[in-house]
Protein backbone atom coordinates (compact mmCIF):
# COMPACT_ATOMS: atom_id res chain seq x y z
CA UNK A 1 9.66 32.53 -13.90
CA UNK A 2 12.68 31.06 -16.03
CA UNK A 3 14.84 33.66 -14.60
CA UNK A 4 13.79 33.37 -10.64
CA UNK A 5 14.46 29.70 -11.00
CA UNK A 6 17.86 30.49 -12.12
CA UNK A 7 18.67 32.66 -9.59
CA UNK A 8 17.36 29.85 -6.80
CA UNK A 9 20.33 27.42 -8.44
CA UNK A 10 22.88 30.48 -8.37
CA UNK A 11 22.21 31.02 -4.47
CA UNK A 12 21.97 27.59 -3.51
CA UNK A 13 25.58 27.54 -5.48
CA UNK A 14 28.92 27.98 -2.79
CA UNK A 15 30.38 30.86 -4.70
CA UNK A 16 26.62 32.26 -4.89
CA UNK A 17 27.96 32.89 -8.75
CA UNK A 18 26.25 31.35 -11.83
CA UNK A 19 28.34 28.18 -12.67
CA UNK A 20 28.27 27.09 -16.39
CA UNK A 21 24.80 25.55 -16.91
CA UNK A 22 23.42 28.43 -14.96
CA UNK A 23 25.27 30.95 -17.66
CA UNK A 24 23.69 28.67 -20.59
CA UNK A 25 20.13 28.94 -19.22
CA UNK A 26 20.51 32.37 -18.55
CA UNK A 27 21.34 33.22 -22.32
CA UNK A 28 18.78 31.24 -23.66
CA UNK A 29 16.51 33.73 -21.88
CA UNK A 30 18.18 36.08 -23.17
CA UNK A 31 17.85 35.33 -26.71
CA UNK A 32 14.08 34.44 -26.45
CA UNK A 33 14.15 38.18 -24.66
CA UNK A 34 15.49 39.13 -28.01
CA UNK A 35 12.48 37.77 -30.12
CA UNK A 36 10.21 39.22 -27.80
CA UNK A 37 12.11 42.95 -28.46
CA UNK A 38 11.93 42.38 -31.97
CA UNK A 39 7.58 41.48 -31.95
CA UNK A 40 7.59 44.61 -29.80
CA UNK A 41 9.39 46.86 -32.12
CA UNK A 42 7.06 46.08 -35.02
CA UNK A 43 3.85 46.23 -32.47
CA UNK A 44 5.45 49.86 -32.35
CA UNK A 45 5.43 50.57 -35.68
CA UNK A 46 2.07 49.60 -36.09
CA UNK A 47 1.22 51.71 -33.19
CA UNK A 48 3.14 54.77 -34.84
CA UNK A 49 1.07 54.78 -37.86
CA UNK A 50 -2.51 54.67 -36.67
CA UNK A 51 -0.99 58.35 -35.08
CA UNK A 52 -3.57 59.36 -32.33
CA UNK A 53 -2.10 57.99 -29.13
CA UNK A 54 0.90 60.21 -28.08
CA UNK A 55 2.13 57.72 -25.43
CA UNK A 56 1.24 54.57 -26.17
CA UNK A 57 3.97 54.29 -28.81
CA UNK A 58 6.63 56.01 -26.39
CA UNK A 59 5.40 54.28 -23.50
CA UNK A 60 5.72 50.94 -25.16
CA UNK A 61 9.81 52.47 -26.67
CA UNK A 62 10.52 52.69 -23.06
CA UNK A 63 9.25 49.05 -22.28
CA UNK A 64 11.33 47.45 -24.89
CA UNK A 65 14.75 49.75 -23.41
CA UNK A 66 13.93 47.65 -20.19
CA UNK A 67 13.84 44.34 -22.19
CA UNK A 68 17.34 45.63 -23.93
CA UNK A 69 18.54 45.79 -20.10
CA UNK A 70 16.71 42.51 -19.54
CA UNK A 71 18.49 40.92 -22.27
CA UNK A 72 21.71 42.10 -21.30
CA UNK A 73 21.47 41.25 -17.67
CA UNK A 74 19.97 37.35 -18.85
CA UNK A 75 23.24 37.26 -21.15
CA UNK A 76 25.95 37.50 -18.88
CA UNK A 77 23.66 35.98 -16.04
CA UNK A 78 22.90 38.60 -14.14
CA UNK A 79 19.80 36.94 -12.55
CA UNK A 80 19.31 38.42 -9.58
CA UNK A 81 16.73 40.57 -7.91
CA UNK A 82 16.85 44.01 -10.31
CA UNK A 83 16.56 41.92 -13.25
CA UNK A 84 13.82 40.23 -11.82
CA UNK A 85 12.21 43.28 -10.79
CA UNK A 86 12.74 45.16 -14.39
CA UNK A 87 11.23 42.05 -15.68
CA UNK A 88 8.07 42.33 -13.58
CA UNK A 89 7.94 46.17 -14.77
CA UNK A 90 7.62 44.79 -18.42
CA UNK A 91 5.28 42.27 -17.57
CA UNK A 92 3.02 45.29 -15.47
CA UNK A 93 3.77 47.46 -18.15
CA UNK A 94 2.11 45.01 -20.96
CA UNK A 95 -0.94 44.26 -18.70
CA UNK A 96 -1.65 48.06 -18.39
CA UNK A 97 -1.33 48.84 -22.44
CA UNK A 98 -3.21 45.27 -22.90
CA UNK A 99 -6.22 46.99 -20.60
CA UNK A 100 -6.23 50.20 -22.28
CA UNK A 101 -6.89 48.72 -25.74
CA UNK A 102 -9.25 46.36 -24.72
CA UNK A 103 -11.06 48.95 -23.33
CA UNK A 104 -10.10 51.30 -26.50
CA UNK A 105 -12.07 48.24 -28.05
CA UNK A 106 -15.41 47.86 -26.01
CA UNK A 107 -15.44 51.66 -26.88
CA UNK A 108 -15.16 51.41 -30.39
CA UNK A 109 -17.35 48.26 -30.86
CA UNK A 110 -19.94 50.53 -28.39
CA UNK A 111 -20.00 53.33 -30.41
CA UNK A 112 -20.58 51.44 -33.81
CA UNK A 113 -23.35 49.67 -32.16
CA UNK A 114 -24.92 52.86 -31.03
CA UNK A 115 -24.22 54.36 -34.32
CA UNK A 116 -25.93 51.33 -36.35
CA UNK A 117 -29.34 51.89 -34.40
CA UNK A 118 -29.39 55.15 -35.46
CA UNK A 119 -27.81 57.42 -32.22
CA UNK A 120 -24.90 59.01 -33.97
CA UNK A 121 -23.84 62.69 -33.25
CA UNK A 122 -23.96 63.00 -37.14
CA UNK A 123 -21.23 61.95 -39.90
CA UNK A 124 -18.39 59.69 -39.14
CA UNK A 125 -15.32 60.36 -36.75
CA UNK A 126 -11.83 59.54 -36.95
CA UNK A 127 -11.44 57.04 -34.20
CA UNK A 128 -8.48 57.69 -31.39
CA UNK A 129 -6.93 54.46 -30.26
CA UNK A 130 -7.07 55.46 -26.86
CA UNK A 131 -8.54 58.76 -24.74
CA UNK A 132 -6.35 60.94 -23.63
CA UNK A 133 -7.28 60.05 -19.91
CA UNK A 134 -6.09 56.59 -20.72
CA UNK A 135 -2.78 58.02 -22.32
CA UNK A 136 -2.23 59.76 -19.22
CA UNK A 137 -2.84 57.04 -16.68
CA UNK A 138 0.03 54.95 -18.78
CA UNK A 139 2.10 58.50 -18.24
CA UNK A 140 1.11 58.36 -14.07
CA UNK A 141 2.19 54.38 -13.94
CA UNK A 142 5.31 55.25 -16.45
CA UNK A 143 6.04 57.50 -13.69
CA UNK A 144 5.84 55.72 -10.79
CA UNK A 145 7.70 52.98 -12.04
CA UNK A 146 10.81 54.98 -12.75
CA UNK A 147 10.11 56.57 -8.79
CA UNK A 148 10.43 53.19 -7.62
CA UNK A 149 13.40 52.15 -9.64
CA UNK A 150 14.93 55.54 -8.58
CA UNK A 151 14.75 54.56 -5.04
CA UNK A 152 15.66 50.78 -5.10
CA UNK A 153 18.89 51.28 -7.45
CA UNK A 154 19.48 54.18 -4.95
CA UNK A 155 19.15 51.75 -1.77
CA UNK A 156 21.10 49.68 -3.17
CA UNK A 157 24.33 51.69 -3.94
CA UNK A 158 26.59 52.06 -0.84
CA UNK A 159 29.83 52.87 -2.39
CA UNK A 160 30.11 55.25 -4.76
CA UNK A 161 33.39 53.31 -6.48
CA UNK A 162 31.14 50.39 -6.41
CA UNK A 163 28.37 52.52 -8.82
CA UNK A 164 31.45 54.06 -11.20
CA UNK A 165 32.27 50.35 -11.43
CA UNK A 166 29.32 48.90 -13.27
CA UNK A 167 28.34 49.79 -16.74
CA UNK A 168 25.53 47.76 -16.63
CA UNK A 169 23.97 50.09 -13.51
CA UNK A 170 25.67 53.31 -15.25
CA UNK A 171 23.36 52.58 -18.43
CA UNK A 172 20.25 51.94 -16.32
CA UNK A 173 20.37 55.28 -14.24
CA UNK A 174 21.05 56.82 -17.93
CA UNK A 175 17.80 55.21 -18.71
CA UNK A 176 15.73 56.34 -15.97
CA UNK A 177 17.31 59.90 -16.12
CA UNK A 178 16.04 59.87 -20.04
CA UNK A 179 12.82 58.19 -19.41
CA UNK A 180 12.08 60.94 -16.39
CA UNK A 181 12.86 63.73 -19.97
CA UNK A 182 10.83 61.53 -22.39
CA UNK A 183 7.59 61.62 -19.72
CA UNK A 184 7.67 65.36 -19.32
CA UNK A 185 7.41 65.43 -23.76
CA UNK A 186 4.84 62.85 -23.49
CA UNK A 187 2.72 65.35 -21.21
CA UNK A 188 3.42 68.52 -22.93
CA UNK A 189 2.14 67.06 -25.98
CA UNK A 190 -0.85 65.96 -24.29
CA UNK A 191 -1.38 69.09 -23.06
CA UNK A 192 -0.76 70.79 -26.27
CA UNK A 193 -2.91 68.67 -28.82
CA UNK A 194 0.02 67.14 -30.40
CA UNK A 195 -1.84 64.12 -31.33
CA UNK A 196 -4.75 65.97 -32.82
């Protein structure tokens, strides 16, 4: 929300460019985008070591390379539609993962309760964070986002000079070209029992 607002003062601005209190806002976003990378990165780790969700943990690497963009983009004000759009990826992203594990959880806390009145299917099982069909809806909305990406970065480029001129949309289509590699692993080791 912080960020659109910004981006209503930069247009209502002559130049349509961020003036100096626009820039200071802007990185102050930025840095509080930094915090949030940093919780994320140890929500990873945490993720990484219970070991039974393939892409969960990958899934949730590639959300915090879109807050590294995010943060980048806030720093040197670069408020404008794409960074508002990467930041409503994020913000689908989280909801998604913060759905899975709550259902992960209704699962769990079903399964002890049917296991305290005596229904068990015999001795005690090591408990997967999340089912694979889970896993591979995050995979399938993954996806989709970096379709969508693919074709509004493309939509926007109309000069080809005009792409080999910023680093900032260079290093994004590096992203989605490595994200499009890092889904096909994440399948593959679905398929193949990785996590198991």
């Amino acid at each position: 929300e912080e960020t659109k607002k910004i981006d209503v003062i930069v247009q209502k601005n002559e130049s349509k460019k961020p003036e100096k209190p626009e820039i200071q806002r802007s990185q102050l976003q930025s840095d509080k985008e930094t915090e949030i990378i940093s919780e994320a990165n140890k929500a990873i780790e945490i993720l990484k070591s219970e070991g039974s969700a393939v892409a969960f943990p990958r899934v949730f690497e590639e959300v915090t390379v879109d807050m590294t963009r995010i943060r980048e983009r806030l720093a040197v004000a670069r408020v404008d539609s794409n960074t508002q759009a990467l930041e409503k990826d994020v913000i689908d992203a989280l909801k998604e993962m913060l759905e899975a594990l709550k259902k992960a959880q209704q699962d769990l806390e079903k399964q002890k309760g049917m296991m305290g009145m005596g229904m068990g299917m015999g001795g005690p099982q090591d408990q997967k964070l999340l089912d694979e069909i889970a896993e591979l809806k995050m995979i399938r909305n993954l996806q989709k986002r970096v379709n969508d990406r693919t074709v509004r970065y493309g939509d926007q480029i109309t000069d080809k000079a005009e792409q080999a001129d910023d680093a900032q949309l260079k290093n994004e289509f590096k992203d989605i070209g490595n994200r499009q590699i890092k889904i096909e692993e994440m399948a593959r080791d679905i398929a193949t029992g990785k996590n198991k």
